[in-house]
Every structure is written in C-alpha cells, then in structure tokens.
N, C-alpha and C. Protein backbone atom coordinates (compact mmCIF):
# COMPACT_ATOMS: atom_id res chain seq x y z
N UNK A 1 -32.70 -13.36 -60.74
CA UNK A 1 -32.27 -13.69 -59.41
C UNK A 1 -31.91 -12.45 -58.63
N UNK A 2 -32.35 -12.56 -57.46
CA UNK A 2 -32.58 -11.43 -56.46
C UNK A 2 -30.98 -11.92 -55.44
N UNK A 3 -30.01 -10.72 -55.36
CA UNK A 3 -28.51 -11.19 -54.31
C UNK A 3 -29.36 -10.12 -52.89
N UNK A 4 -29.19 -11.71 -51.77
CA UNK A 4 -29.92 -11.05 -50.71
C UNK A 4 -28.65 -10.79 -49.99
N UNK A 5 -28.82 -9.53 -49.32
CA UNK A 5 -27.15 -9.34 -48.07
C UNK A 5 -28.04 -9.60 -46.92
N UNK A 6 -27.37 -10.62 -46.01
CA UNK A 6 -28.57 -10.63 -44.96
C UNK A 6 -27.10 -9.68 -44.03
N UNK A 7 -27.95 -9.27 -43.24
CA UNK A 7 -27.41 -7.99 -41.70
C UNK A 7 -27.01 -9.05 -40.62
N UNK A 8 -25.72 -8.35 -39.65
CA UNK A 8 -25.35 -9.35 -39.16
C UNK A 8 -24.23 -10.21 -38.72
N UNK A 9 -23.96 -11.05 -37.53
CA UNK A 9 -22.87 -11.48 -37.34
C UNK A 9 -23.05 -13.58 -37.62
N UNK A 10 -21.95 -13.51 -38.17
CA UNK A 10 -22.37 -15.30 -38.11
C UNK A 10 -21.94 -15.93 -36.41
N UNK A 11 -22.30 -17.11 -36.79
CA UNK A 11 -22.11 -17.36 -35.39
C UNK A 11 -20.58 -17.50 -34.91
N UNK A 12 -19.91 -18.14 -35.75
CA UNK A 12 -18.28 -17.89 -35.99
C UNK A 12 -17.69 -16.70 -35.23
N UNK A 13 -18.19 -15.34 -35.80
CA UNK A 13 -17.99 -14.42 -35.84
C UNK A 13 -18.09 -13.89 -34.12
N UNK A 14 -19.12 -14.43 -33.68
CA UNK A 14 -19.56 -14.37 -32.35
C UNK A 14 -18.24 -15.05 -31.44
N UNK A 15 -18.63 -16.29 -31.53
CA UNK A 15 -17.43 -17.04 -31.29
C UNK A 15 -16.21 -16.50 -30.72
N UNK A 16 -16.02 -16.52 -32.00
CA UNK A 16 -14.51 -15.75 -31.78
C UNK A 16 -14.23 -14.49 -31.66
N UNK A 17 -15.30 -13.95 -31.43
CA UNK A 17 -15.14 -12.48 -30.34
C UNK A 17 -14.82 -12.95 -28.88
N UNK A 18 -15.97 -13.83 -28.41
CA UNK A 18 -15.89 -14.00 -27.27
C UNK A 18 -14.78 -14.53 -26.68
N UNK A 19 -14.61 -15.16 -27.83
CA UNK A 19 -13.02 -15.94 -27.40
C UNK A 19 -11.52 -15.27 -26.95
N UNK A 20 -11.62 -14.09 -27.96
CA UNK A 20 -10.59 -13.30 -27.33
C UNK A 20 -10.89 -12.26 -26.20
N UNK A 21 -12.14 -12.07 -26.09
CA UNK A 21 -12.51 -11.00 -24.89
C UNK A 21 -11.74 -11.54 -23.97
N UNK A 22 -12.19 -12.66 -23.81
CA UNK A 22 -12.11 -14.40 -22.84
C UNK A 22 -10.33 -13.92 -22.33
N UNK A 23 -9.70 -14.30 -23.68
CA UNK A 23 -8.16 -14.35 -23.27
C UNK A 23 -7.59 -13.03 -22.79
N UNK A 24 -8.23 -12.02 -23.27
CA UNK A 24 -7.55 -10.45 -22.51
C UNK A 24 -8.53 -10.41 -21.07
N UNK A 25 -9.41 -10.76 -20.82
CA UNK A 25 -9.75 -10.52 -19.43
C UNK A 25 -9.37 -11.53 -18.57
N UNK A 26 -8.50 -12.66 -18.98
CA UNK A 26 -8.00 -13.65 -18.28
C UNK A 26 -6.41 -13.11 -18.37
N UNK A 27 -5.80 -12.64 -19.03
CA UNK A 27 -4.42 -11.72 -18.89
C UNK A 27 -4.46 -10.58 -18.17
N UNK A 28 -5.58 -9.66 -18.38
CA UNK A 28 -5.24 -8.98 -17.46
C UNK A 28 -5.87 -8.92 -16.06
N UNK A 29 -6.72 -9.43 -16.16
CA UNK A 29 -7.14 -9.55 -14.44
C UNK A 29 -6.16 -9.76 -13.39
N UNK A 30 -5.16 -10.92 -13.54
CA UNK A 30 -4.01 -10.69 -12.62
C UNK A 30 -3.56 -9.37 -12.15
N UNK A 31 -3.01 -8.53 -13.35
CA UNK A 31 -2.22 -7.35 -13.36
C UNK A 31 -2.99 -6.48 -12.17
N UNK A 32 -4.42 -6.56 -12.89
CA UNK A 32 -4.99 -5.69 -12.44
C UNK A 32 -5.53 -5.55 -10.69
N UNK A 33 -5.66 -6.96 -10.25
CA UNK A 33 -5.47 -7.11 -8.94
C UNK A 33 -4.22 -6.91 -7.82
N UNK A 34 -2.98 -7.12 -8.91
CA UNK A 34 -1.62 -7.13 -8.30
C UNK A 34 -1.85 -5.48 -8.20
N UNK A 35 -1.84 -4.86 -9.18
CA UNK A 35 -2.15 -3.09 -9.25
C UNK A 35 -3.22 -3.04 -7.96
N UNK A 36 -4.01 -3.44 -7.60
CA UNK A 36 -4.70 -2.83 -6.93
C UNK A 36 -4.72 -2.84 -5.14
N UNK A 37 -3.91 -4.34 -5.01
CA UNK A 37 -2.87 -4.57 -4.09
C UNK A 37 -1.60 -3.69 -3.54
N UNK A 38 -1.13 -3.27 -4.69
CA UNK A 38 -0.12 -2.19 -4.39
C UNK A 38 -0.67 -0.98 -3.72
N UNK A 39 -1.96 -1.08 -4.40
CA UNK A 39 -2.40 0.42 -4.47
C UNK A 39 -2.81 0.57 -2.67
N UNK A 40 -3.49 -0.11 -2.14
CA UNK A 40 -3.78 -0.67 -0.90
C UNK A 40 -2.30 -0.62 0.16
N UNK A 41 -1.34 -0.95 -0.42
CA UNK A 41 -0.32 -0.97 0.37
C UNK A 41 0.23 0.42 0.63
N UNK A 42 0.27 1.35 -0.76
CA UNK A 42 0.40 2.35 -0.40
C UNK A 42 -0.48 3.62 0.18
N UNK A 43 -1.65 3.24 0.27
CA UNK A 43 -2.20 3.65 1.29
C UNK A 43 -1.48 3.93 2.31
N UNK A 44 -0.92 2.91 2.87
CA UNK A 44 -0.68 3.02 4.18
C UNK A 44 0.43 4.00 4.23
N UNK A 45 1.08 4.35 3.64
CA UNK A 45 1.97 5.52 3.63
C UNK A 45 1.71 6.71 3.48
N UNK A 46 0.74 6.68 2.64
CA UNK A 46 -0.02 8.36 2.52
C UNK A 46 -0.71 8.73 3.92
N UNK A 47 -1.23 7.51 4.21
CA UNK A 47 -2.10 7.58 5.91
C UNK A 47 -0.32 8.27 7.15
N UNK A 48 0.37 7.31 7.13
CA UNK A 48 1.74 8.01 7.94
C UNK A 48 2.65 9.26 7.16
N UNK A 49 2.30 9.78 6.36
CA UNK A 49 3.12 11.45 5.99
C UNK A 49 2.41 12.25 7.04
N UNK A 50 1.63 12.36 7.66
CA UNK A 50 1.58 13.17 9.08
C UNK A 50 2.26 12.89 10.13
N UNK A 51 2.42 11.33 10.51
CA UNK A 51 3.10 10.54 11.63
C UNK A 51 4.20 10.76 11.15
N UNK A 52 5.31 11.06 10.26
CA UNK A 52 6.44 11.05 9.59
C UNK A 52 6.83 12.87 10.56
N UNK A 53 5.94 13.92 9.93
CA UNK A 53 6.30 14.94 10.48
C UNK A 53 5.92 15.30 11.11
N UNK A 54 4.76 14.44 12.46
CA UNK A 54 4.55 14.54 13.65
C UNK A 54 6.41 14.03 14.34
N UNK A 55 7.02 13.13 13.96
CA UNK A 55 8.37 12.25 14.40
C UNK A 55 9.25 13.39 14.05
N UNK A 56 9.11 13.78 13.00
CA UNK A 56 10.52 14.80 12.75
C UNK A 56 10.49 16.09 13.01
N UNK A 57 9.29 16.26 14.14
CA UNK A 57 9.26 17.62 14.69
C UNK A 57 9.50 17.62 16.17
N UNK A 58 9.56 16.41 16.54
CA UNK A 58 9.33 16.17 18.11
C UNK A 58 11.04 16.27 17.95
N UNK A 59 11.84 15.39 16.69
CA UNK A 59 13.08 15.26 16.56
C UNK A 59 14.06 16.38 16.95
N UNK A 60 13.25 17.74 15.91
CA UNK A 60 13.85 18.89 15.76
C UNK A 60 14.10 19.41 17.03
N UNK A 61 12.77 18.94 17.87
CA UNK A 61 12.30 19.90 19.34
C UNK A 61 13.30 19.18 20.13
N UNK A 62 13.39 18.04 20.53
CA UNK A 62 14.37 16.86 21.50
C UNK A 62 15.16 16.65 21.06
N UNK A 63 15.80 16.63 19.90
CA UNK A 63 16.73 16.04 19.41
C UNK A 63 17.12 14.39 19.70
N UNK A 64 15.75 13.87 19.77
CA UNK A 64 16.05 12.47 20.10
C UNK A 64 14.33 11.75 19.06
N UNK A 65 14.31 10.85 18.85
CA UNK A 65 12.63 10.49 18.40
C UNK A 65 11.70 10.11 19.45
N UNK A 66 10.37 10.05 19.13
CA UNK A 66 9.47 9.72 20.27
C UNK A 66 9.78 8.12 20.11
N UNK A 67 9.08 7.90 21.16
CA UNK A 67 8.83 6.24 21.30
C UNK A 67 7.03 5.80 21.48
N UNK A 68 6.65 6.80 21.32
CA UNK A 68 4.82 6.35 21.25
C UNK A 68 4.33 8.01 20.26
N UNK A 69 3.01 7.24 19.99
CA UNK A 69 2.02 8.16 19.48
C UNK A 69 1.88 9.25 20.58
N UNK A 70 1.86 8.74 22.19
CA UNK A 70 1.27 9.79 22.88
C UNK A 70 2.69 10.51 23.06
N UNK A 71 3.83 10.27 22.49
CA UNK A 71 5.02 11.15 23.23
C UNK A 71 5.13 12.00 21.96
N UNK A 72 4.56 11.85 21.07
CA UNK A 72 4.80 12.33 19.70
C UNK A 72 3.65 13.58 19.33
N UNK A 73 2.46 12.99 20.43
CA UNK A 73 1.11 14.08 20.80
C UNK A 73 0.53 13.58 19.27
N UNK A 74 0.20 12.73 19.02
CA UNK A 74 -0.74 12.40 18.11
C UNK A 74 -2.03 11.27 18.38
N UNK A 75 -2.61 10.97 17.55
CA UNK A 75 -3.71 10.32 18.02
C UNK A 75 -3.36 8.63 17.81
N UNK A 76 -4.14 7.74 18.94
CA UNK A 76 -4.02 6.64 18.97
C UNK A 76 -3.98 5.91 17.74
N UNK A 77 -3.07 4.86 17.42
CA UNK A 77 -2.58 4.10 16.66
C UNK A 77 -4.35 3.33 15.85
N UNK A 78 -4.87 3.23 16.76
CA UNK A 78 -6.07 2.41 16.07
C UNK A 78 -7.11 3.47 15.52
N UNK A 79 -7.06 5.13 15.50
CA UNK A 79 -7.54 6.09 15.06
C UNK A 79 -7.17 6.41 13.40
N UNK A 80 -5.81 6.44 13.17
CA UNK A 80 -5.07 6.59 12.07
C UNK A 80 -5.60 5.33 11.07
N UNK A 81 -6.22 4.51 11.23
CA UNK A 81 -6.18 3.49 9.92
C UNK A 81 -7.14 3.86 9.04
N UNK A 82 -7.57 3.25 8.27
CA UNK A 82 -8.59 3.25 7.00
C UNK A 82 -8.82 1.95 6.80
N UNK A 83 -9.76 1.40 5.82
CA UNK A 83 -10.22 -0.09 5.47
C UNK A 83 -9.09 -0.52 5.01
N UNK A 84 -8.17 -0.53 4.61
CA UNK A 84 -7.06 -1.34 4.41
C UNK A 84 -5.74 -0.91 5.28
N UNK A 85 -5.58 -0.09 6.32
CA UNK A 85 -4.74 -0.19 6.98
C UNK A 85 -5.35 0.01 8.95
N UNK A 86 -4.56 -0.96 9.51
CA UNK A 86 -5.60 -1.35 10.52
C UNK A 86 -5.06 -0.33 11.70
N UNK A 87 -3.64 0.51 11.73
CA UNK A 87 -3.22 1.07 12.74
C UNK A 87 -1.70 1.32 12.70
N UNK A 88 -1.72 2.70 12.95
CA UNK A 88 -0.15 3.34 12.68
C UNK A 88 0.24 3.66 14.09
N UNK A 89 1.25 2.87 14.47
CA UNK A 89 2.06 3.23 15.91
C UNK A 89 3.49 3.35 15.79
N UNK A 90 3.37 4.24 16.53
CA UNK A 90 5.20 4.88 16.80
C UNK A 90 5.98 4.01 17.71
N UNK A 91 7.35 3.37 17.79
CA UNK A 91 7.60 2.22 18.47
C UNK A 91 8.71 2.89 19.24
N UNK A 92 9.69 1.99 19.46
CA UNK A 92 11.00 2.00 19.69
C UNK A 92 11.73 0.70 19.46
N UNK A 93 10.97 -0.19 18.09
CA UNK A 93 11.31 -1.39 17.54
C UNK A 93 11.51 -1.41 16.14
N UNK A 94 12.94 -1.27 15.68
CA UNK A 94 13.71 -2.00 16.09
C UNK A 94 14.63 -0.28 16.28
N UNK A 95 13.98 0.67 16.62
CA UNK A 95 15.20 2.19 16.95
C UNK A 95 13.51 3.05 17.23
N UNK A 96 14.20 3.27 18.55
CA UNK A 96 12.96 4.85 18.58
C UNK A 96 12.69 5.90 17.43
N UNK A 97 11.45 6.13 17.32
CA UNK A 97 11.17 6.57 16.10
C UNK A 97 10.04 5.77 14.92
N UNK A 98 10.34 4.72 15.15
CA UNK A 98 10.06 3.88 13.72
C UNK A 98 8.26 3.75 13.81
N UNK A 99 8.29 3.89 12.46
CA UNK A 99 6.73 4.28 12.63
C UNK A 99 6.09 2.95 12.06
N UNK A 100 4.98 1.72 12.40
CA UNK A 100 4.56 0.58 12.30
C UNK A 100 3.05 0.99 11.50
N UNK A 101 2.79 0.26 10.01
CA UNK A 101 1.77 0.36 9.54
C UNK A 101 1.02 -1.07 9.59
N UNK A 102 0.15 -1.21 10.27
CA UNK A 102 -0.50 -2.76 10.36
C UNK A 102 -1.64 -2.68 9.44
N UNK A 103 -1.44 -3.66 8.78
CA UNK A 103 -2.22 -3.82 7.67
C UNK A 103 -3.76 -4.64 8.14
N UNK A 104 -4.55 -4.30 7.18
CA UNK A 104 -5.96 -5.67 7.80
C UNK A 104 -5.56 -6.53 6.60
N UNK A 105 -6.58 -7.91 6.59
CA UNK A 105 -6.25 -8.83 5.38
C UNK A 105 -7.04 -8.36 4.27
N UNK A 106 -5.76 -7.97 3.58
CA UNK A 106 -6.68 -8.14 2.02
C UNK A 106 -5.71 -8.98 1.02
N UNK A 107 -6.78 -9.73 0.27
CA UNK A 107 -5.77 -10.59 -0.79
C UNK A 107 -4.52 -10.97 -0.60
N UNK A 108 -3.35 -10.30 -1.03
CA UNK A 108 -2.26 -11.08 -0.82
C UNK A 108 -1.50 -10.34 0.50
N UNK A 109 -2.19 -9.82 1.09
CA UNK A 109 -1.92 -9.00 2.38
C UNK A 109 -2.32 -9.70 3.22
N UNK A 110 -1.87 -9.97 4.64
CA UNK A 110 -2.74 -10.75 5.98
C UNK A 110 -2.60 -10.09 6.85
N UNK A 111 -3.54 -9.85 7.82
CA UNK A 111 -4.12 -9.28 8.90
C UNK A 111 -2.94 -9.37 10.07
N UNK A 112 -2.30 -8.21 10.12
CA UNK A 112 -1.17 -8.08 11.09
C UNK A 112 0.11 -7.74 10.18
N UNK A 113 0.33 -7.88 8.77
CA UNK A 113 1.07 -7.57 7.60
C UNK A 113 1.73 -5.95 8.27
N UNK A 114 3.30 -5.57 8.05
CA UNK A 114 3.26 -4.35 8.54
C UNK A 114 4.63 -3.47 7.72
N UNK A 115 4.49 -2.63 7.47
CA UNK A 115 5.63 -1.85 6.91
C UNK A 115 6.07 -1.30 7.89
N UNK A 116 7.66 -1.02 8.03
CA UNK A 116 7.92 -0.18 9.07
C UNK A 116 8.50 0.94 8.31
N UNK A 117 8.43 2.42 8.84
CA UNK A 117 9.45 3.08 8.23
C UNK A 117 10.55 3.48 9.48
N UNK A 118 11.64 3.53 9.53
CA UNK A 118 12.44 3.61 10.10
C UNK A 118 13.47 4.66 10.05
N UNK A 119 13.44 5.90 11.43
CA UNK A 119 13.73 6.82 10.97
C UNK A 119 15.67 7.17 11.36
N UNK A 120 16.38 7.86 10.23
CA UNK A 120 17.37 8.61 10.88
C UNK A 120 17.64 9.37 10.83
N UNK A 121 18.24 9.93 12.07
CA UNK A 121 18.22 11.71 11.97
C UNK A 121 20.18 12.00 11.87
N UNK A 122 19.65 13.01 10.65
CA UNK A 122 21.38 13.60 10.28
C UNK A 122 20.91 15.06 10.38
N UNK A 123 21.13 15.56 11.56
CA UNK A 123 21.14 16.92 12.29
C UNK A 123 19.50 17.30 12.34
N UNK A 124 19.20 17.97 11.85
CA UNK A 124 17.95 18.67 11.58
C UNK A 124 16.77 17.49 10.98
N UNK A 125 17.64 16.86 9.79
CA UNK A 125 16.46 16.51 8.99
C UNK A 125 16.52 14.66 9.41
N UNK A 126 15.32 14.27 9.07
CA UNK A 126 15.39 12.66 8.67
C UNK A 126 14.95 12.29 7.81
N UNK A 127 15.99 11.22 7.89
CA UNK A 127 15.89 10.33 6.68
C UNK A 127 14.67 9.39 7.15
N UNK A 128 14.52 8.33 6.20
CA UNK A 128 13.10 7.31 6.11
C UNK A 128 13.56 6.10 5.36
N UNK A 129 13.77 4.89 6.08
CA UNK A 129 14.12 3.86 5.87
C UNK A 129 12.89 3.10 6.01
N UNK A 130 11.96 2.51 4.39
CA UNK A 130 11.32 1.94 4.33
C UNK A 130 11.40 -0.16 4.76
N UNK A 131 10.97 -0.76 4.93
CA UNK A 131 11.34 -2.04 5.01
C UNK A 131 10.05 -3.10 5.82
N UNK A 132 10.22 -3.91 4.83
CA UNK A 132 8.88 -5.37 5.55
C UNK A 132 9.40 -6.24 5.58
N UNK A 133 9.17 -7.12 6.51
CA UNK A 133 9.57 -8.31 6.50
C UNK A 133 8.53 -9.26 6.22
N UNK A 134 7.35 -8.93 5.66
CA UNK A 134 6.32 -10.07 5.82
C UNK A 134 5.18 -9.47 5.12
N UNK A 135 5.39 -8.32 4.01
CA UNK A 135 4.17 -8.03 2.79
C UNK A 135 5.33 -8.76 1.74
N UNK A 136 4.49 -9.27 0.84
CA UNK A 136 5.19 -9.67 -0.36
C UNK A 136 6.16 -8.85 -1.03
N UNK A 137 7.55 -8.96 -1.67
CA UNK A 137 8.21 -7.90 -2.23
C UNK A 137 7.74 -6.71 -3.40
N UNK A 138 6.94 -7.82 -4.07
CA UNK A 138 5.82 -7.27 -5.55
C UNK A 138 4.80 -5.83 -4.93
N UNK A 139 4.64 -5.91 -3.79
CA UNK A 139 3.67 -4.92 -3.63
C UNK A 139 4.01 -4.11 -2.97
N UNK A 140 5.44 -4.11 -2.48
CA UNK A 140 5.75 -3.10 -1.94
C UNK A 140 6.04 -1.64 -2.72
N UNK A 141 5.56 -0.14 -2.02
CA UNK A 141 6.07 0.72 -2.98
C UNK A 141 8.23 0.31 -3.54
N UNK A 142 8.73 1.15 -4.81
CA UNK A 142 9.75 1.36 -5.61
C UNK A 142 10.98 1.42 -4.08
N UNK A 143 10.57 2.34 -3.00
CA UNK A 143 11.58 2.96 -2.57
C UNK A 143 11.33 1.76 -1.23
N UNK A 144 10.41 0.91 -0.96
CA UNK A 144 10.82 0.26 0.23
C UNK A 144 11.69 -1.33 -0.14
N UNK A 145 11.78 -1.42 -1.80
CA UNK A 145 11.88 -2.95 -1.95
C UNK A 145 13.49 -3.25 -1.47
C-alpha cells in the first residue's frame, strides 16, 4: 500500500479562513473610517496655520484682530479650501478675530459643518480657542474637544 499526501487546503480550511478575514474586516472598517474622518477634519486646521498667523500679525501690528480676510490682507475665504474643507473666513462671530472652517459633506461631516478657532490676545501673543458646535465630538482634533 502506497500513503498518498494529497497538496492543499480542505474546504473547511477555506471556510474558515474566510470566515475570520470576514470578522476583522467587519471590526475594523468602522475604526478605520472614523480615522479617516478625523483625518479630514483636521485638515481643516493645517489649511488655517497661515490664517492663524496672518490674525496674530495684524494683532501684533493693531493691537486689536481683523474682522475679515480682506482686513487681515489674505485671500478670499472660498480660495483657502481643499476637497474636504469648503472655506476659511475671518469673522467677528462670536469675537473679532475668530477664524471659521466650513466644511463640505463628507460622511459624518455635513456641508456647512464648521470649526471655529477663536482667538485671545495676552499682550503680544495669542492664544487659540478651538470649539464646534455641530461636527461630531469623536472627530474632533484632542485640543478642540
């Protein structure tokens, strides 16, 4: 008698590969969208670190904040965005200064979604008071929640 090894997966074996692929790409896919959501949100902040020290130079110069992009000498609010952020404007809502990131819709983001950062000045320098009232708390960056 001849012992044959046949080469090979049984079908079992198949099975229940697929089966757990199944359960880790169904665990992490959430994560991985919530991650990528964030990631989108903070965009919009890396896009305003110019508008931040475009504001805290006009500050230094006036000693007061601008109240627009054009008093601040920067470029129009609908120039500054990228595919996930729709337009960065300088306000005087809810304190002159405060810089408005309007979001476009993505996923758990909706179209008009906005971070404000909100500035105060202690002599020379400012501070940056992050805050939303209307992006989800989960996706906001560590320092605005």
């Amino acid at each position: 008698m001849h012992t044959r090894w046949q080469a090979g997966f049984t079908v079992f074996e198949v099975v229940t590969s697929l089966a757990i692929v199944a359960i880790l790409i169904t665990l992490a896919l959430p994560i991985y969208i919530d991650f990528q959501h964030k990631a989108q949100v903070t965009s919009g902040l890396r896009l305003a670190s110019p508008v931040q020290q475009a504001v805290s130079v006009y500050h230094s110069t006036h000693e007061t904040f601008p109240v627009s992009n054009v008093a601040a000498n920067i470029a129009d609010p609908d120039e500054l965005g990228n595919r996930y952020v729709h337009s960065i404007t300088i306000t005087d809502k809810p304190t002159p200064g405060t810089i408005r990131i309007s979001y476009r819709a993505m996923g758990s983001v909706a179209k008009g979604d906005a971070l404000l950062l909100v500035p105060t000045g202690y002599g020379e320098d400012v501070l940056w008071d992050c805050t939303s009232m209307t992006i989800i708390k989960s996706l906001l960056p560590v320092n605005c929640r």
